[in-house]
Protein backbone atom coordinates (compact mmCIF):
# COMPACT_ATOMS: atom_id res chain seq x y z
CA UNK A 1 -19.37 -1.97 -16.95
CA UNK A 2 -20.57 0.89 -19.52
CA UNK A 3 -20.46 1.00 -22.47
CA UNK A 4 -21.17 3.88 -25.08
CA UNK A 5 -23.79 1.99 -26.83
CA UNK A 6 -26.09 0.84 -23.96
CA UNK A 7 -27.32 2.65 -20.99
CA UNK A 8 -25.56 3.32 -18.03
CA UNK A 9 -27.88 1.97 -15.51
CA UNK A 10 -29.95 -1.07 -17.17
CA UNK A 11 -27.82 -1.94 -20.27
CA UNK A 12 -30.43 -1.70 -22.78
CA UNK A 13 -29.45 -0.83 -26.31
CA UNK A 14 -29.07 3.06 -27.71
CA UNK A 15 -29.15 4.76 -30.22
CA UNK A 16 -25.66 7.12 -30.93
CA UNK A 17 -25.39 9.58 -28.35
CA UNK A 18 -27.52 8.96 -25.43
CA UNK A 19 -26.04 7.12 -22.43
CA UNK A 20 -29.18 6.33 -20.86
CA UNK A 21 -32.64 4.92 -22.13
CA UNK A 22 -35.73 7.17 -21.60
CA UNK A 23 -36.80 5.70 -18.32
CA UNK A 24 -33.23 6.35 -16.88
CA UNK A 25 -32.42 9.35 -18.45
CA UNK A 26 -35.56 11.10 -16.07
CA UNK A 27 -33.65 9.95 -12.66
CA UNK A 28 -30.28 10.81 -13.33
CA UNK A 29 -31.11 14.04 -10.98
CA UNK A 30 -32.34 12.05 -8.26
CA UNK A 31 -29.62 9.77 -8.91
CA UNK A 32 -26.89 13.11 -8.19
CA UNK A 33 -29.02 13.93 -5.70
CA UNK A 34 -28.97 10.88 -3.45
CA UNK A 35 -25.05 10.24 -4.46
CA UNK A 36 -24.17 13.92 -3.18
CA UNK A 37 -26.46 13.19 -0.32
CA UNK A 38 -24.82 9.83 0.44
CA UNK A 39 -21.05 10.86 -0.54
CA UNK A 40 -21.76 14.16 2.19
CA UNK A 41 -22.74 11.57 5.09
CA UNK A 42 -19.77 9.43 4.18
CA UNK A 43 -17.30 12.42 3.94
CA UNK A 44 -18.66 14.00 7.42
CA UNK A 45 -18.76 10.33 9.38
CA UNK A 46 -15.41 9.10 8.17
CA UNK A 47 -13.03 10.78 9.79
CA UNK A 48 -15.25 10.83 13.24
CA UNK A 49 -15.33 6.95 12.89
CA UNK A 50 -11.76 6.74 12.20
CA UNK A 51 -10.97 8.55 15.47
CA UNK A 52 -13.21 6.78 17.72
CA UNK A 53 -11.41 3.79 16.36
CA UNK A 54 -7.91 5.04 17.73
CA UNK A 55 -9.55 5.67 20.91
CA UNK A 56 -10.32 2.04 21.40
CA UNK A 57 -7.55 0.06 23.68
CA UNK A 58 -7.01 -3.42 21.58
CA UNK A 59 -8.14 -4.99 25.07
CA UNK A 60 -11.16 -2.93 25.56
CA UNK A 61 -11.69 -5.01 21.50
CA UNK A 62 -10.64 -8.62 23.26
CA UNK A 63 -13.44 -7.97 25.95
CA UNK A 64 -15.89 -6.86 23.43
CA UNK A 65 -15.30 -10.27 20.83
CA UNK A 66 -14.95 -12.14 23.87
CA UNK A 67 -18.34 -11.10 25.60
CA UNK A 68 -20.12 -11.70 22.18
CA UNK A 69 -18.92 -14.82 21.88
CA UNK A 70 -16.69 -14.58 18.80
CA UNK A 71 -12.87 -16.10 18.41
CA UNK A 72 -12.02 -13.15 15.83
CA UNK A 73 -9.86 -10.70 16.23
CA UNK A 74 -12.21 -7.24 16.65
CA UNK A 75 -12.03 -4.80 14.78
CA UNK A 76 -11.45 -7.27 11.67
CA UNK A 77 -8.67 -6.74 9.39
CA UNK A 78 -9.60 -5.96 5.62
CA UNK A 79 -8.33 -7.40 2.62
CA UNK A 80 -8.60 -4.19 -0.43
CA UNK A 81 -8.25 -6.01 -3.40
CA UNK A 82 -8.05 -3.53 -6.68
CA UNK A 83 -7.93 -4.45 -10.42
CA UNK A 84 -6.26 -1.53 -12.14
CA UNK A 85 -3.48 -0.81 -14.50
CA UNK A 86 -0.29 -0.47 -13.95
CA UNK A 87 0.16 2.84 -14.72
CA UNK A 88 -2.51 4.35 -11.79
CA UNK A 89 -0.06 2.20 -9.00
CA UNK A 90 3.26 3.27 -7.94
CA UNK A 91 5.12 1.50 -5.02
CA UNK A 92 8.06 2.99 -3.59
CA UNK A 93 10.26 0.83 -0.41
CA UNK A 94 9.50 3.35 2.74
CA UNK A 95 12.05 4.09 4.85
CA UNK A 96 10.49 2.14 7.51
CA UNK A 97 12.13 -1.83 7.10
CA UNK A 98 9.35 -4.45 5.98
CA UNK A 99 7.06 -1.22 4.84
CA UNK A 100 6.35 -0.51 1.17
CA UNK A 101 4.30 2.99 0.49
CA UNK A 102 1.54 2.41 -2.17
CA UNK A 103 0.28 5.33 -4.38
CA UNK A 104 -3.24 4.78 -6.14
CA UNK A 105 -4.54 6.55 -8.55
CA UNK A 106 -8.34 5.08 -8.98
CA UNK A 107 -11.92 6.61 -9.97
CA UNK A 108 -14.17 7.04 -6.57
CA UNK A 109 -16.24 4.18 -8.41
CA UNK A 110 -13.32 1.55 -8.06
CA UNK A 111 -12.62 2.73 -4.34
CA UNK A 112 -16.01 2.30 -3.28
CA UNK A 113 -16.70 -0.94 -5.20
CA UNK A 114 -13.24 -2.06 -3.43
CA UNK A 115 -14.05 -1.07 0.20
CA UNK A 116 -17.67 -2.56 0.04
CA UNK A 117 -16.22 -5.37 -0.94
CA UNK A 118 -13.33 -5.36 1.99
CA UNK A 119 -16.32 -4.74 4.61
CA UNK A 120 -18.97 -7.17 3.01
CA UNK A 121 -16.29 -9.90 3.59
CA UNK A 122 -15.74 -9.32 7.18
CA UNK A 123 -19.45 -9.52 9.76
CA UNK A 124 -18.96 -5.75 10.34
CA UNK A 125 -22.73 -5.93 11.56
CA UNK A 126 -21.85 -8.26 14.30
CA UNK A 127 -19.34 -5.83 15.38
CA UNK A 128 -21.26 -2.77 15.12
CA UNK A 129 -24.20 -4.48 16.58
CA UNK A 130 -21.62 -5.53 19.84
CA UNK A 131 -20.39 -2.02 19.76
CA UNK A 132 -23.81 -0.59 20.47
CA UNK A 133 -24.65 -3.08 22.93
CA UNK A 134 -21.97 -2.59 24.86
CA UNK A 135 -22.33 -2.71 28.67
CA UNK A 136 -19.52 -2.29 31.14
CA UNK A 137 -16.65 -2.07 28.60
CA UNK A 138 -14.87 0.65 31.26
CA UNK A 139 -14.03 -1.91 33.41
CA UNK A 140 -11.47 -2.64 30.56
CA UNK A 141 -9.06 -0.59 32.34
């Protein structure tokens, strides 16, 4: 975590009013650089993912685990686990029965550290690594 008096990437010491030491402070552009870079790919392949993921019959994901070998369900379901303060959640009972609707209000940092975390837990590569493999999935039908 930061803090004001040591730097932002290596946590060595500073002197008042610098937030990174002089070896940091020259790569903070190519550190905004590769972040909007990174944060662009992210923001263009999300929501192309997420709808190749709808497109995918649950049995067509049974074939797939089962050729590969694996008893898991495919695609994995993620645990999100979030440390923040009470004030940045608000849960309100949806009008669906058994469904609560949760508001979050977290920096992108926390969401990203969060999701990483969610897909590190599950072997996503295994599945993606199925996924491009794939061979006669069509029969699936």
């Amino acid at each position: 975590m930061y803090r004001d008096d040591q730097c932002a990437v290596c946590g060595a010491s500073l002197p008042p009013d610098h937030v990174y030491c002089r070896e940091h402070a020259a790569e903070v552009d190519d550190r905004l650089h590769e972040v909007g870079a990174l944060l662009g790919r992210v923001l263009d392949d999300l929501p192309a993912l997420t709808r190749l993921l709808d497109q995918v019959a649950p049995e067509t994901w049974d074939w797939l685990s089962d050729t590969m070998g694996s008893d898991e369900d495919w695609p994995p379901a993620l645990t999100v686990q979030m440390r923040l303060h009470a004030d940045q959640v608000e849960v309100d009972v949806d009008s669906e029965p058994g469904r609560v609707k949760v508001d979050l209000d977290a920096e992108l940092l926390t969401w990203c550290g969060a999701l990483q975390a969610a897909l590190e837990s599950k072997d996503l590569r295994a599945v993606a690594a199925a996924c491009a493999r794939a061979q006669g999935a069509g029969a699936a039908y």
